[in-house]
Protein backbone atom coordinates (compact mmCIF):
# COMPACT_ATOMS: atom_id res chain seq x y z
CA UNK A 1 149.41 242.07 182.35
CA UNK A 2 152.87 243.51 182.06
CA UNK A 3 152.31 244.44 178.22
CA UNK A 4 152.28 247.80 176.97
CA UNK A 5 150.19 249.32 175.21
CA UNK A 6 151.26 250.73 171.73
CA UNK A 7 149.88 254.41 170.68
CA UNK A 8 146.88 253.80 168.74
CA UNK A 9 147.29 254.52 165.10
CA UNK A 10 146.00 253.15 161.71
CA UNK A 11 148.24 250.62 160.29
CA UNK A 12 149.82 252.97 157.98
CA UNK A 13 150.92 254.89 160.20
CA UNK A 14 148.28 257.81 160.73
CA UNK A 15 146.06 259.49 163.25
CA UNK A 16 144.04 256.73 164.21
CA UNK A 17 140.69 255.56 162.54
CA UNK A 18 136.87 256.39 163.37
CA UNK A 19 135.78 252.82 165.27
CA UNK A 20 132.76 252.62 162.72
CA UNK A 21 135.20 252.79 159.43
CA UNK A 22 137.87 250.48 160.86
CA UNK A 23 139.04 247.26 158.57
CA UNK A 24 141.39 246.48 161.08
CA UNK A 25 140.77 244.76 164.66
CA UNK A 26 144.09 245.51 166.53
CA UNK A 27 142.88 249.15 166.05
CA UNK A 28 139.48 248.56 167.97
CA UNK A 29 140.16 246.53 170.15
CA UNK A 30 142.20 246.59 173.61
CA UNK A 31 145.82 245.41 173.34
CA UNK A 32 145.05 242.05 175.43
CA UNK A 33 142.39 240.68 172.96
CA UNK A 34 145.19 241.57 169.98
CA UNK A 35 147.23 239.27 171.62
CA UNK A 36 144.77 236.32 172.41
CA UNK A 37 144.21 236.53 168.63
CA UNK A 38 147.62 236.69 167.80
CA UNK A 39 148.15 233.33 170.23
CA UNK A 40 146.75 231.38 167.25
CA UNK A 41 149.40 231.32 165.02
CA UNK A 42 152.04 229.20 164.75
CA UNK A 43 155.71 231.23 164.74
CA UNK A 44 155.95 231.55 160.63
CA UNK A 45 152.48 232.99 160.54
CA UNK A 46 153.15 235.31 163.82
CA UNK A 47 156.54 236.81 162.20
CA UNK A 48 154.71 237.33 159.14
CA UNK A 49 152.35 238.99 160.94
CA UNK A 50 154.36 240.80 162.17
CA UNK A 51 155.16 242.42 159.01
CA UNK A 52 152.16 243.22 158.32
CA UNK A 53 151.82 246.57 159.72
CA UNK A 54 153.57 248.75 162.42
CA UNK A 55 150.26 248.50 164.83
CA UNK A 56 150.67 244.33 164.98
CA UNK A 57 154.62 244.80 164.74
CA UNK A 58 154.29 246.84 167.71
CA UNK A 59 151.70 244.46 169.69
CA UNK A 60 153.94 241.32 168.48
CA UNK A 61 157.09 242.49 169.45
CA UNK A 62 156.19 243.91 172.94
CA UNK A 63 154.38 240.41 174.18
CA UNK A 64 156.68 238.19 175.81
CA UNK A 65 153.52 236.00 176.41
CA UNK A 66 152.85 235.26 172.87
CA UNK A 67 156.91 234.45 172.12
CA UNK A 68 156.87 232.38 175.60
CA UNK A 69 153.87 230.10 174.32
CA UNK A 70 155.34 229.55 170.95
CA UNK A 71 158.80 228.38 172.99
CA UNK A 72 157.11 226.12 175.33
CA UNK A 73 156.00 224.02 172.14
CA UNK A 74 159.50 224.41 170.94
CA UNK A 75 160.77 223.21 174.67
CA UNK A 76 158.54 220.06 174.33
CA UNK A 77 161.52 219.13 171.72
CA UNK A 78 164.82 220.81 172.60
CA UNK A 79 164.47 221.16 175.76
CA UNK A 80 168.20 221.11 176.91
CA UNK A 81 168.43 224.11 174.04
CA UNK A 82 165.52 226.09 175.31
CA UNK A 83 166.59 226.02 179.34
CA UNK A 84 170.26 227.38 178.04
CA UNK A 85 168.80 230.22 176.96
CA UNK A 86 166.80 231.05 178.92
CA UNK A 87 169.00 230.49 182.04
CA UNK A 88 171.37 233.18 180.08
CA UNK A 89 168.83 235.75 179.88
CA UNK A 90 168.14 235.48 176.36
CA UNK A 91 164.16 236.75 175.45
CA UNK A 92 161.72 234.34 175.03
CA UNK A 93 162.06 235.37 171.36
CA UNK A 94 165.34 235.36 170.79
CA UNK A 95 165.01 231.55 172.43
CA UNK A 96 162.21 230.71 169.65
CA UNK A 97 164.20 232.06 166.86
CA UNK A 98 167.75 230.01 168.42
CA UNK A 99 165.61 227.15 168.56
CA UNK A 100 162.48 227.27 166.26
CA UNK A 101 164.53 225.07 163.24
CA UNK A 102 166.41 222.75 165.08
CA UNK A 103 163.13 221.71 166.77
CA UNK A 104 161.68 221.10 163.61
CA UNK A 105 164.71 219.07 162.42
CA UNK A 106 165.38 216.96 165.57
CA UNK A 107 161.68 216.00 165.43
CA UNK A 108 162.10 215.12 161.94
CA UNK A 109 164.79 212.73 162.56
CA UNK A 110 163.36 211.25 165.63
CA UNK A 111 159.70 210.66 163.20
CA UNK A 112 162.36 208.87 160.69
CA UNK A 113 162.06 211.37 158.05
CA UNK A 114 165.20 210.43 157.05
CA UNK A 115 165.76 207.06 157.79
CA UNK A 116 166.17 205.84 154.17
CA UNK A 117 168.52 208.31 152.82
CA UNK A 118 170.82 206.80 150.84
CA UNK A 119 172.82 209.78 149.81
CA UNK A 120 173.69 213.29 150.63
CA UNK A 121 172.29 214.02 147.39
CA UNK A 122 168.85 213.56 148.87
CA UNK A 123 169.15 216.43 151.56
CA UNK A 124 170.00 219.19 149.34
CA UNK A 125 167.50 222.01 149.39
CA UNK A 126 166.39 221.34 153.10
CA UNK A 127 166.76 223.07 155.75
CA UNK A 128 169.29 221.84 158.32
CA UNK A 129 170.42 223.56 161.91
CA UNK A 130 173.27 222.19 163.64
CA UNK A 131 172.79 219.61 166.61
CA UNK A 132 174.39 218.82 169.54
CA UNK A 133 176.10 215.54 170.58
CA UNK A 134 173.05 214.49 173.02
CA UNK A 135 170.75 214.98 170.37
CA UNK A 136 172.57 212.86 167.73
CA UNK A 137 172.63 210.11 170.58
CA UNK A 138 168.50 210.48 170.83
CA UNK A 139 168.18 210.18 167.00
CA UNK A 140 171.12 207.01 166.55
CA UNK A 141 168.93 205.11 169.44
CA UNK A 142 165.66 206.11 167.54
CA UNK A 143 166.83 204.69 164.44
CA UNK A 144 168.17 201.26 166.36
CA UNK A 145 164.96 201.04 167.67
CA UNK A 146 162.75 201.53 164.41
């Protein structure tokens, strides 16, 4: 496995804990099991997570596996999005967070979500991401044939 390790340390920042004493499992245990754990969550948790103290910050940020799983799932939806960026180099993570809401809105479209709005009114306070041209002709053809 290509990921790094992280220095060991307690999550707030100190010399690192006695094994016996230890609250915490990303401190015990070896950087690749960290990650299978971390595999579990969906992207909100795993950001959050990643907040949660500089030892998972650390182990998050440095694991393109864990970013590349979480855009596969994403590619299943926007694919034509996801291949863009990637074929420019862009991170697996920076190609999650791109591509993380419009996946979520496309597939709420295509589900007919919002198939009975009758007024602009009736969107406010959700969360939108722009689409592209391809994608509005998926969602007009879904709606034609519901």
């Amino acid at each position: 496995m290509s990921l790094r390790a992280p220095q060991r340390r307690s999550c707030d920042g100190g010399a690192p804990p006695k094994a016996a004493g230890c609250q915490n499992f990303a401190e015990t245990l070896p950087v690749e099991m960290s990650v299978r754990i971390f595999r579990e969550l969906d992207p909100q948790s795993l950001c959050r997570a990643s907040r949660a103290c500089r030892l998972w910050h650390a182990i998050i940020q440095e694991s393109e596996q864990l970013w590349r799983q979480q855009c596969m799932l994403v590619r299943a939806v926007c694919q034509r999005e996801v291949d863009s960026d990637r074929s420019r180099g862009l991170s697996w993570k920076v190609t999650l967070l791109r591509n993380y809401r419009r996946s979520q809105v496309k597939t709420d479209w295509l589900t007919g979500r919002y198939s009975r709005v009758a007024s602009a009114d009736e969107l406010l306070g959700r969360k939108m991401a722009a689409l592209d041209a391809e994608t509005w002709g998926e969602i007009l053809q879904a709606e034609l044939d519901r």
